[in-house]
C-alpha atoms as a PDB file:
ATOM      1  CA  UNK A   1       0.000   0.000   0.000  1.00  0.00           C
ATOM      2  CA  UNK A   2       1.326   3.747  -1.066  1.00  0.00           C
ATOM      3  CA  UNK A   3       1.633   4.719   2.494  1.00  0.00           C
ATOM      4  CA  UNK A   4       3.457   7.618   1.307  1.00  0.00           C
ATOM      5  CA  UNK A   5       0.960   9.027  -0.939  1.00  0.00           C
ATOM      6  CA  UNK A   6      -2.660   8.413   1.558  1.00  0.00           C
ATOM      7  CA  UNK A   7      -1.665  11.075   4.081  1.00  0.00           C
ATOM      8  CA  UNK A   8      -1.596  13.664   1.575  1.00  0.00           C
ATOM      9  CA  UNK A   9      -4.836  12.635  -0.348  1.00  0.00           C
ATOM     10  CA  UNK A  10      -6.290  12.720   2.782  1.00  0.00           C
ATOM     11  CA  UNK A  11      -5.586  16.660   3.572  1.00  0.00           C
ATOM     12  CA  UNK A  12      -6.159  17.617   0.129  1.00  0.00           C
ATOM     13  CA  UNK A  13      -9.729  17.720   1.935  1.00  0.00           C
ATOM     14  CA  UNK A  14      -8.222  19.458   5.127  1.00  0.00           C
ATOM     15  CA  UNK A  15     -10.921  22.131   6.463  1.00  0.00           C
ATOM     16  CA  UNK A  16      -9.749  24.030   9.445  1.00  0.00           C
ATOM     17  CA  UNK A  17     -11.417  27.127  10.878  1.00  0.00           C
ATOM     18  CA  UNK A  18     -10.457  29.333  13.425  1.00  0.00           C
ATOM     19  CA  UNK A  19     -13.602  30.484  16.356  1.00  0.00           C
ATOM     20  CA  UNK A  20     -12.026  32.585  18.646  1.00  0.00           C
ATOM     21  CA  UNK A  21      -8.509  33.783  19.066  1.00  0.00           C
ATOM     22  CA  UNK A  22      -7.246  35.919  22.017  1.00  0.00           C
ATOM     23  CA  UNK A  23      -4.523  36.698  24.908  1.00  0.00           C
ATOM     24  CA  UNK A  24      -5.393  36.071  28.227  1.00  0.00           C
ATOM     25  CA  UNK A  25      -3.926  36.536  31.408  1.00  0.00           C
ATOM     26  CA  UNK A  26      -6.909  35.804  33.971  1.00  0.00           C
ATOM     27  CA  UNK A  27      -6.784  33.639  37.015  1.00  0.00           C
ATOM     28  CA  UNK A  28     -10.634  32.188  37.439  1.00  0.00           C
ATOM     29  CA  UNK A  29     -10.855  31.844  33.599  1.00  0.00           C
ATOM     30  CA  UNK A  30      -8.871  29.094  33.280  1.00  0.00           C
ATOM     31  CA  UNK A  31      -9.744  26.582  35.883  1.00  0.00           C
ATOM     32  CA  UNK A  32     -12.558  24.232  34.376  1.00  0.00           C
ATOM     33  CA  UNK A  33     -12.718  20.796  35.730  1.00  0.00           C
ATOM     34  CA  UNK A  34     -13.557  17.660  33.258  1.00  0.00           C
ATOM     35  CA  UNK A  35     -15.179  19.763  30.525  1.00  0.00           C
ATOM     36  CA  UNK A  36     -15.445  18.386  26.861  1.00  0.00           C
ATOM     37  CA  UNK A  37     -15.362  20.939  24.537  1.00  0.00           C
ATOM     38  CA  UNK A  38     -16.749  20.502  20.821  1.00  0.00           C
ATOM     39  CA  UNK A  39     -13.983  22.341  19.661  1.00  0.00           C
ATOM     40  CA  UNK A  40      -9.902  21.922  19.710  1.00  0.00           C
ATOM     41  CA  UNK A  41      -8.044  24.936  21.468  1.00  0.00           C
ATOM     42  CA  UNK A  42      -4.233  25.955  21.093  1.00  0.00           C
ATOM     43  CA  UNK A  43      -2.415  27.289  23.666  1.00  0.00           C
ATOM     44  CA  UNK A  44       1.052  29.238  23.488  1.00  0.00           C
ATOM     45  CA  UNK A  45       2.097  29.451  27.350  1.00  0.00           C
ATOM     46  CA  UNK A  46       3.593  32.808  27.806  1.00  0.00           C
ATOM     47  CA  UNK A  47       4.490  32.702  31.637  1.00  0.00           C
ATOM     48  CA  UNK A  48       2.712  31.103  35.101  1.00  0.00           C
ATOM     49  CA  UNK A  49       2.699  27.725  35.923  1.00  0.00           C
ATOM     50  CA  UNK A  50      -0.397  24.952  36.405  1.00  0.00           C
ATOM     51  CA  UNK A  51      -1.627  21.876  35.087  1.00  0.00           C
ATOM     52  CA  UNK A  52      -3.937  20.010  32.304  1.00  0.00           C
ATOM     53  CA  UNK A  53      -4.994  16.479  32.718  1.00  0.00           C
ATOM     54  CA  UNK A  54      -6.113  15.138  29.290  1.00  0.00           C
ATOM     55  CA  UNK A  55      -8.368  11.482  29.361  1.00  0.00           C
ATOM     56  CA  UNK A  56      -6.627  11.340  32.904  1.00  0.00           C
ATOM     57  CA  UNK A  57      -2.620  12.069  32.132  1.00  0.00           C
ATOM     58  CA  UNK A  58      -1.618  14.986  34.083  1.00  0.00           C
ATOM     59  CA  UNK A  59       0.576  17.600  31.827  1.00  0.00           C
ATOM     60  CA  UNK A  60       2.255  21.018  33.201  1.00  0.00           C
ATOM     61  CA  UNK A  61       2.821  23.390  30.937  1.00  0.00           C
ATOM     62  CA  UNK A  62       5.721  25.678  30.927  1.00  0.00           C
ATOM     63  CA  UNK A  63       6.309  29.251  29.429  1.00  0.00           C
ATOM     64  CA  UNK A  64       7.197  28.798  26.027  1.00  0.00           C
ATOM     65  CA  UNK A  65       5.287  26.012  24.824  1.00  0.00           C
ATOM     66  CA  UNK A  66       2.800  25.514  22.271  1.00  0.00           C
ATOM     67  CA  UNK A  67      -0.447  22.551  23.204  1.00  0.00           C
ATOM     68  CA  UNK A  68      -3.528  20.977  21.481  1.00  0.00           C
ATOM     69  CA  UNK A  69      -6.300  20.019  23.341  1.00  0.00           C
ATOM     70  CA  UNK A  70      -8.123  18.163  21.185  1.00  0.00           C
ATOM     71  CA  UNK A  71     -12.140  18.039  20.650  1.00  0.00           C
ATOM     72  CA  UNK A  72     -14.229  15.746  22.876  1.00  0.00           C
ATOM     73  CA  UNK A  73     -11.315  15.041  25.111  1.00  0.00           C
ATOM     74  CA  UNK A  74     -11.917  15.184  28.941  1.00  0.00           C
ATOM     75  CA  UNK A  75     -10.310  18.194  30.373  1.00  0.00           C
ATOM     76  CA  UNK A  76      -8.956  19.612  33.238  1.00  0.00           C
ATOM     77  CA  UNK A  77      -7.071  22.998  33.503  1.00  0.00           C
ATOM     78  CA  UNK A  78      -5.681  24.836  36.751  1.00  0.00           C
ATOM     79  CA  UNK A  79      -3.334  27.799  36.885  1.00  0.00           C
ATOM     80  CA  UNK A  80      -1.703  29.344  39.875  1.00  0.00           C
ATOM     81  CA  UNK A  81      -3.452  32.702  41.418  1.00  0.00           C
ATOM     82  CA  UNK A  82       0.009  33.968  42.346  1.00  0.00           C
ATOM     83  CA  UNK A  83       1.223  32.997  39.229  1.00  0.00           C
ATOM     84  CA  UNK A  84      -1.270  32.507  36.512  1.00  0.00           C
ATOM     85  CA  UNK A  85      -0.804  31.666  32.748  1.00  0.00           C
ATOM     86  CA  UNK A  86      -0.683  34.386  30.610  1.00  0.00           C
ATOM     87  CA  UNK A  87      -1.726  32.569  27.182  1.00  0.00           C
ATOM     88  CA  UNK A  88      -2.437  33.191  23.566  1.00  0.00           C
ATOM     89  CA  UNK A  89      -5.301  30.812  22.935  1.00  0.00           C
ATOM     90  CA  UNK A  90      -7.640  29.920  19.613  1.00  0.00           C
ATOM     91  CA  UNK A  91     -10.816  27.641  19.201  1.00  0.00           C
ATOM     92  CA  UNK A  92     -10.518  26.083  16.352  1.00  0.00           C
ATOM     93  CA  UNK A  93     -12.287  23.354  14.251  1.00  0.00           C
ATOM     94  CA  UNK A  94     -10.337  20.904  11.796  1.00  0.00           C
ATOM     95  CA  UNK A  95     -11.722  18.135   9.583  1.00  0.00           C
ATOM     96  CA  UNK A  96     -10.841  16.064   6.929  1.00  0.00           C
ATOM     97  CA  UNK A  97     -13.990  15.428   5.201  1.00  0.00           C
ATOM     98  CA  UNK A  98     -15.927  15.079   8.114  1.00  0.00           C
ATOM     99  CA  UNK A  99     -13.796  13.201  10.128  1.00  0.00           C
ATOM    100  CA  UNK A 100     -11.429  15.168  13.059  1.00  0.00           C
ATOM    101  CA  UNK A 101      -8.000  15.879  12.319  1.00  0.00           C
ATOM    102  CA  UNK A 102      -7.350  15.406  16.133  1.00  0.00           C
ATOM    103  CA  UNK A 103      -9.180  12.516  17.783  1.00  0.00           C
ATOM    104  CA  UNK A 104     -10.851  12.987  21.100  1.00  0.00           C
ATOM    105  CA  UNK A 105      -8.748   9.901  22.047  1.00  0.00           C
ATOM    106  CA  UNK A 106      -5.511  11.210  21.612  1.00  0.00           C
ATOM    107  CA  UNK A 107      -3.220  12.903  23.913  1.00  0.00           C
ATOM    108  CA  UNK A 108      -2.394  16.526  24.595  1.00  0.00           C
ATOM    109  CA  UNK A 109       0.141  17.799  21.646  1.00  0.00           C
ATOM    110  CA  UNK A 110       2.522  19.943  23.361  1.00  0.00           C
ATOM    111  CA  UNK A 111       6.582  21.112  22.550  1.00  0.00           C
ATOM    112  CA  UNK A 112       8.566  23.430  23.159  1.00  0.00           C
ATOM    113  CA  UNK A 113       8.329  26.897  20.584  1.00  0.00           C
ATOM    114  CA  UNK A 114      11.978  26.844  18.763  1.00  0.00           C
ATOM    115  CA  UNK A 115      10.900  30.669  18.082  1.00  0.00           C
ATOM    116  CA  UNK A 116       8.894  32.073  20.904  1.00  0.00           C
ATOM    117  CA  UNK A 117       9.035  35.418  19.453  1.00  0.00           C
ATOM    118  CA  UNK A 118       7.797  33.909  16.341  1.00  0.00           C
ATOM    119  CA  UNK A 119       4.568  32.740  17.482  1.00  0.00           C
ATOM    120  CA  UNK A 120       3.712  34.991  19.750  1.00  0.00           C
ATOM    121  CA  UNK A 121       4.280  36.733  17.075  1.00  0.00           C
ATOM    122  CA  UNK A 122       1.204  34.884  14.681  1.00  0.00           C
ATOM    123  CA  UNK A 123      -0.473  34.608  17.824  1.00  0.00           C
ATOM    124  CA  UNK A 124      -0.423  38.243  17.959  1.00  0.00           C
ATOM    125  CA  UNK A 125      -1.582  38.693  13.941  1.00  0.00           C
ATOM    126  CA  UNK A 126      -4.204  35.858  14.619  1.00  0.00           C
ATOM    127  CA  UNK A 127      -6.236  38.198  17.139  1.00  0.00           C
ATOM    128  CA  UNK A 128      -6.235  40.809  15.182  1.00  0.00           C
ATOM    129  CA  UNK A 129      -7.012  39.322  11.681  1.00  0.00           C
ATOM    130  CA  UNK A 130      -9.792  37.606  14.181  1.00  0.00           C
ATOM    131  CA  UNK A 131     -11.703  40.803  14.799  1.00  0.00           C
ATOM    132  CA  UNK A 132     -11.815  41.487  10.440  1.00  0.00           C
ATOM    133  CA  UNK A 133     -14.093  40.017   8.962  1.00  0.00           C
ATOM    134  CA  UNK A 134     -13.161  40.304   5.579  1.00  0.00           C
ATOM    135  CA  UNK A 135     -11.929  37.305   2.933  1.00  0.00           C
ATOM    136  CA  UNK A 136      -8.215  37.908   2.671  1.00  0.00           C
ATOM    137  CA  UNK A 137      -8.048  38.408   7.152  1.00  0.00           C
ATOM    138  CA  UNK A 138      -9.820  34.860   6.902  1.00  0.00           C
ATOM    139  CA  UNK A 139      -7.240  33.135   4.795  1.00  0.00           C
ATOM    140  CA  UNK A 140      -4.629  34.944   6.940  1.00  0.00           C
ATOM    141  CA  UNK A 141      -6.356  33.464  10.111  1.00  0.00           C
ATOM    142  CA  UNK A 142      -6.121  29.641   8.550  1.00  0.00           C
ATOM    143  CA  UNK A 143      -2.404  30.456   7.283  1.00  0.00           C
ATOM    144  CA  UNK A 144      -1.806  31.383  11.138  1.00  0.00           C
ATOM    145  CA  UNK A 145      -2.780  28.673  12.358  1.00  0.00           C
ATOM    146  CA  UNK A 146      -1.828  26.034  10.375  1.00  0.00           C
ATOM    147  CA  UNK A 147       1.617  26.866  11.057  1.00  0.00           C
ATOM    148  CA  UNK A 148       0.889  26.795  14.480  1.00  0.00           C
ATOM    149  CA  UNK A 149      -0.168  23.737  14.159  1.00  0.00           C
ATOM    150  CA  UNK A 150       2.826  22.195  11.920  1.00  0.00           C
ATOM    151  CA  UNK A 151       4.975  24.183  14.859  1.00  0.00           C
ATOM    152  CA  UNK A 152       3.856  22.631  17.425  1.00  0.00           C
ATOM    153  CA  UNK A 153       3.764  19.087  15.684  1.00  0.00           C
ATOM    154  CA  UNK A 154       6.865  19.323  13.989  1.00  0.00           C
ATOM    155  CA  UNK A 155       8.796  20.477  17.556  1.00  0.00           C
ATOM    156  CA  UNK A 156       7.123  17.757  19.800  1.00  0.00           C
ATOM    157  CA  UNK A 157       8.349  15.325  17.651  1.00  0.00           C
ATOM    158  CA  UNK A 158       5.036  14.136  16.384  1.00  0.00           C
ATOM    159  CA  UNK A 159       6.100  12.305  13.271  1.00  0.00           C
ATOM    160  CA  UNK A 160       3.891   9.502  13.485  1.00  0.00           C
ATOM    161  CA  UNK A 161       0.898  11.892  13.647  1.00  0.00           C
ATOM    162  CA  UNK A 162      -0.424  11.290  10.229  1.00  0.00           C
ATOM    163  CA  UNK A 163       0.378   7.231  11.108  1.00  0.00           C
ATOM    164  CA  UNK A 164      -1.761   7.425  14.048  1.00  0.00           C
ATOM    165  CA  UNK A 165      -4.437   9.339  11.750  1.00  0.00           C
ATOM    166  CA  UNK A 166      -4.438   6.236   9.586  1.00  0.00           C
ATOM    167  CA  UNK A 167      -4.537   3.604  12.202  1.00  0.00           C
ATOM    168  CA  UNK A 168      -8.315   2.578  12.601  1.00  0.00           C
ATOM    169  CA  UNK A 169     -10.064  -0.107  10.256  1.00  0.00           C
ATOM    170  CA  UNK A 170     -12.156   2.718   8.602  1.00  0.00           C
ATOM    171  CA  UNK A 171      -8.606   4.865   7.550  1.00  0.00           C
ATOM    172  CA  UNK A 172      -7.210   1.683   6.124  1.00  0.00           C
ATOM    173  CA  UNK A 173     -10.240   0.643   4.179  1.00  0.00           C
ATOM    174  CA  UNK A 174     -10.332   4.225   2.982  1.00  0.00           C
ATOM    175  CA  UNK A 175      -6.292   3.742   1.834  1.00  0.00           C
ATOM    176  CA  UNK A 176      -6.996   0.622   0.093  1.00  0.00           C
ATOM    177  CA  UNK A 177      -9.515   2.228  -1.866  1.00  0.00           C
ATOM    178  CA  UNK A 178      -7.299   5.290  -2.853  1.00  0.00           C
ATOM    179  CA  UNK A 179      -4.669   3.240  -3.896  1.00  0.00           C
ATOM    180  CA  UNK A 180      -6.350   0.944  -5.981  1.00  0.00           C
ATOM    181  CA  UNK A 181      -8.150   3.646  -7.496  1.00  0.00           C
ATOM    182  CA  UNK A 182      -4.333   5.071  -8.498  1.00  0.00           C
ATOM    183  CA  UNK A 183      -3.541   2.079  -9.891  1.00  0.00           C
ATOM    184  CA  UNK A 184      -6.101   1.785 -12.057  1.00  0.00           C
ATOM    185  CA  UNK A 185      -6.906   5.375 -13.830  1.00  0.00           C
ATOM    186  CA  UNK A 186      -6.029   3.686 -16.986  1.00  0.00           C
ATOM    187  CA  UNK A 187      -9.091   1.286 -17.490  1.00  0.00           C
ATOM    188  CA  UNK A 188     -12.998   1.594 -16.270  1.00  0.00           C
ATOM    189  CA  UNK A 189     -13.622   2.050 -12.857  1.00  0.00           C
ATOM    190  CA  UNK A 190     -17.401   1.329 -11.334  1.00  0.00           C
ATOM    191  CA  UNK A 191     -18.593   2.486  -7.739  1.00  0.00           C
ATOM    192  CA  UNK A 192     -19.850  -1.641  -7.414  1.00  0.00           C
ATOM    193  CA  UNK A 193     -16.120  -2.629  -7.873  1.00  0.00           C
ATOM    194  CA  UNK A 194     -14.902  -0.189  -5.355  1.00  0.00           C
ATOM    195  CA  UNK A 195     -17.460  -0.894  -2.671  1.00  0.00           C
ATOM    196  CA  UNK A 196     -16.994  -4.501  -2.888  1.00  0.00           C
ATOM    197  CA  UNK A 197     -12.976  -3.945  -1.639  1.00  0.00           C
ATOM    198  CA  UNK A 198     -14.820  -3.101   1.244  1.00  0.00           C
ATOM    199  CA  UNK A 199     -17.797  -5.317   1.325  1.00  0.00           C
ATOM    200  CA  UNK A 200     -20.094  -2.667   1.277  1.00  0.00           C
ATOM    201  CA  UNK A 201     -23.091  -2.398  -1.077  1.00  0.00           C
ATOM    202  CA  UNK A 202     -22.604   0.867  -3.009  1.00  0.00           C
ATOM    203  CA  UNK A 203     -25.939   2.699  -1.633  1.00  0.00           C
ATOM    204  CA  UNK A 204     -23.768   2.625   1.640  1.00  0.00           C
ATOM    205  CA  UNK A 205     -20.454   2.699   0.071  1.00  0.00           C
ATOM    206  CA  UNK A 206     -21.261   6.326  -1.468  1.00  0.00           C
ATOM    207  CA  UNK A 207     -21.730   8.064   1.491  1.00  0.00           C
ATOM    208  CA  UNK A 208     -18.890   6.394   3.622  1.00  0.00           C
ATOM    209  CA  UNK A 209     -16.475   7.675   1.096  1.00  0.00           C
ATOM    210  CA  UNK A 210     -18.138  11.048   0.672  1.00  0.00           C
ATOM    211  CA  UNK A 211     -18.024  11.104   4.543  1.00  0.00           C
ATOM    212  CA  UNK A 212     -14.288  11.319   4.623  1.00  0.00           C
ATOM    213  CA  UNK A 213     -13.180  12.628   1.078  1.00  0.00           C
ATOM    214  CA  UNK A 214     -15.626  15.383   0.289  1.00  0.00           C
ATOM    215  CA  UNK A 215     -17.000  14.073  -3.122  1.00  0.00           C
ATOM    216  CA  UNK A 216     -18.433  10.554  -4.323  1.00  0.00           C
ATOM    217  CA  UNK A 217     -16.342   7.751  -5.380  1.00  0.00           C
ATOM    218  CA  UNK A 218     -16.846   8.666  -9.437  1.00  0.00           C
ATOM    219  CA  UNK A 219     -16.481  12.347  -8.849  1.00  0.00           C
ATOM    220  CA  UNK A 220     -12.911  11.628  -6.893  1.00  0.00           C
ATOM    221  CA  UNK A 221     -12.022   9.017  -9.937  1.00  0.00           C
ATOM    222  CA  UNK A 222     -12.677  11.726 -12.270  1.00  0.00           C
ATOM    223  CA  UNK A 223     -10.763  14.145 -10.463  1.00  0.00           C
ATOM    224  CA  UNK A 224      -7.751  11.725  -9.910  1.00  0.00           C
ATOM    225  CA  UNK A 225      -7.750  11.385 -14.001  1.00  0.00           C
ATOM    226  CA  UNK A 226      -7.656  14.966 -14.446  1.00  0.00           C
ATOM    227  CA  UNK A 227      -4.765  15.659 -11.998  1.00  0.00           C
ATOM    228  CA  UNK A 228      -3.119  12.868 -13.754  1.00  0.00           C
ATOM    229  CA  UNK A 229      -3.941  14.390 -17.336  1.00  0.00           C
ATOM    230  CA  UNK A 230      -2.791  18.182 -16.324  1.00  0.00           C
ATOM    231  CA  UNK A 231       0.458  16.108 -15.326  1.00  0.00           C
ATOM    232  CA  UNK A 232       1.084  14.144 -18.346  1.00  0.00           C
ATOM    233  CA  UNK A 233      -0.229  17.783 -20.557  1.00  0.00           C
ATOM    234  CA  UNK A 234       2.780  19.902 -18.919  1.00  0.00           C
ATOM    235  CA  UNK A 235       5.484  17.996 -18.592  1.00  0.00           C
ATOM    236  CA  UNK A 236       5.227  14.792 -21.265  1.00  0.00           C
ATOM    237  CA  UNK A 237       4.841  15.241 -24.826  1.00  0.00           C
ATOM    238  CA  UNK A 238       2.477  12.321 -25.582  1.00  0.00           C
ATOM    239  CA  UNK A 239      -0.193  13.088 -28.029  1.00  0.00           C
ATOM    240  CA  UNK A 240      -3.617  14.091 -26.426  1.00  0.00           C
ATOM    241  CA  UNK A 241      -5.231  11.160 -27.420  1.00  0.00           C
ATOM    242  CA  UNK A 242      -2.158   8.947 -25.874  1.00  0.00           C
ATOM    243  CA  UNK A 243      -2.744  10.821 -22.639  1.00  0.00           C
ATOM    244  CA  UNK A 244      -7.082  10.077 -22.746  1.00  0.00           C
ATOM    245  CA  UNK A 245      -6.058   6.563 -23.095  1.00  0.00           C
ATOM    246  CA  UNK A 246      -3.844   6.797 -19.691  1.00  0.00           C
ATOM    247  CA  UNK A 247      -6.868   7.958 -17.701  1.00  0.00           C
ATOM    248  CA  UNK A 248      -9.035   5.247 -19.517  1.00  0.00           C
ATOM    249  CA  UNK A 249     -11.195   7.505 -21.812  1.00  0.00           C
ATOM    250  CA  UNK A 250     -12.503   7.980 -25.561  1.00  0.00           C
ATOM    251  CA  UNK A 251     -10.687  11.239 -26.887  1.00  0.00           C
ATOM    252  CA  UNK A 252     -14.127  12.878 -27.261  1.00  0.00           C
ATOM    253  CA  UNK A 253     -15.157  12.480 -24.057  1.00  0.00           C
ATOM    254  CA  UNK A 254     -11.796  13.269 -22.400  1.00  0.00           C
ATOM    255  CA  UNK A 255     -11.791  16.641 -24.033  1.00  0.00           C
ATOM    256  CA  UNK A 256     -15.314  17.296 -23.184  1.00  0.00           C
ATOM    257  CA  UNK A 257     -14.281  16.228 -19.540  1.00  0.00           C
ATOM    258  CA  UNK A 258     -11.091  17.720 -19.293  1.00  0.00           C
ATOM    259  CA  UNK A 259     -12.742  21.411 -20.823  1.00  0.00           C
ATOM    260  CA  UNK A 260     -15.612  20.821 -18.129  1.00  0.00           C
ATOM    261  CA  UNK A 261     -13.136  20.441 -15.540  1.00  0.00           C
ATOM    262  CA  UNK A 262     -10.487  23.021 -15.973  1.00  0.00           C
ATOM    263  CA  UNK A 263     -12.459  25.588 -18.504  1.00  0.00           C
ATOM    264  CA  UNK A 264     -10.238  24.794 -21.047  1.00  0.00           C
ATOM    265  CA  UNK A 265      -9.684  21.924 -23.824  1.00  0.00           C
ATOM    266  CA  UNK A 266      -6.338  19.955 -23.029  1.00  0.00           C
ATOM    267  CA  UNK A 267      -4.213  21.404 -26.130  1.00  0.00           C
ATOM    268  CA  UNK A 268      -5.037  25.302 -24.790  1.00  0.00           C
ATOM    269  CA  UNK A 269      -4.110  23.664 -21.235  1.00  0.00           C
ATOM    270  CA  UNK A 270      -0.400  22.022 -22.058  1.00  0.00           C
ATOM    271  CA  UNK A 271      -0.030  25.580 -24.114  1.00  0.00           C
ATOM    272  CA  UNK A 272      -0.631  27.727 -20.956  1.00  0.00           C
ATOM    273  CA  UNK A 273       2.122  25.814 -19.298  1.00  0.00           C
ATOM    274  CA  UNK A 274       4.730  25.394 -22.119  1.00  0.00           C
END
């Protein structure tokens, strides 16, 4: 199995959003005692000293770390009153298709910042962008944190994140599918065949895969060809009707396909990128 390859077709349908971002430096505010939250919050500790018990492991934060608490997890927070936590802290939702990018039975994410001015920094930007409302301040707010997130990842030494994403029967179905879709753009492809890898009928099959990918089983076939196509268009020089027989369609219906796709016909494509 492509293990290399699943983890990122899997966040090609990444969807994060950030609810609330701001700097806080109260006592009371921070003390909550086996709450759940819907949401995922990031922390940078600033300074102060306490404790977070995550699903029952006891953590204690120190000035100059970045944590994730994820979503549904059971947690605990306390913070000194002669020495609170001054934190920069965001809600923040993240999903691959509709399944969480951190599972309520995983562990707190923490490590130390390498840069602390550096993300107190983004933390800083992320408050403010927070407050606009407008389109560009809201891709700013998801660049923020997503390198937040790869910071805090990245420095814990979290390598086997995406591994751990991957782990449960339904990710490794899901993989299976994915790769034997790959290997097999050439030739016809039916949603019966695919739902049979994983012995589901396809009325149930449809909906499991749009569950976790974001489009139906055809639609992501489709879309796998045409990735493939734009490939094989800017940097091959096979014929275009060489290239609709490598994703396993007539010529006609390639073009019409590829033109729907991109909103332009394949030879006005590989021109644009010669």
């Amino acid at each position: 199995m492509d293990h290399f390859n699943t983890p990122g077709r899997l966040l090609q349908n990444l969807n994060v959003t950030v609810t609330y971002a701001q700097l806080s430096t109260k006592y009371p505010g921070w003390n909550r005692t086996n709450e759940t939250p819907s949401f995922n919050r990031l922390y940078f500790i600033d300074r102060g000293e306490g404790k977070v018990i995550i699903n029952g492991v006891t953590y204690y934060p120190r000035p100059g770390q970045l944590m994730i608490m994820p979503a549904g997890s059971t947690q605990t927070t306390e913070t000194s009153p002669d020495n609170p936590y001054a934190r920069y802290f965001c809600h923040f939702d993240a999903h691959i298709g509709e399944w969480p990018l951190f599972h309520s039975a995983n562990k707190l994410y923490i490590s130390d910042a390498a840069d602390p001015d550096g993300v107190r920094a983004v933390f800083t930007g992320m408050i403010s962008l927070f407050q606009d409302d407008s389109f560009l301040s809201k891709i700013r707010l998801q660049a923020g944190l997503l390198t937040l997130l790869a910071l805090c990842l990245e420095a814990g030494g979290y390598s086997d994140f995406i591994d751990e994403l991957l782990h449960s029967s339904d990710q490794r179905k899901l993989a299976h599918v994915l790769e034997y879709i790959d290997q097999r753009l050439m030739r016809p492809l039916e949603v019966e065949e695919l739902a049979e890898l994983v012995h589901l009928h396809p009325n149930y099959f449809i909906p499991y895969f749009k569950k976790f990918m974001g489009v139906t089983p055809m639609h992501y076939v489709q879309l796998k060809r045409m990735d493939l196509a734009k490939k094989q268009l800017s940097y091959t020089s096979f014929s275009i009707s060489d290239i609709a027989e490598q994703v396993g369609l007539e010529l006609a219906h390639f073009s019409k396909t590829f033109k729907k796709t991109t909103g332009v016909s394949p030879s006005a494509y590989r021109n644009s990128t010669r």
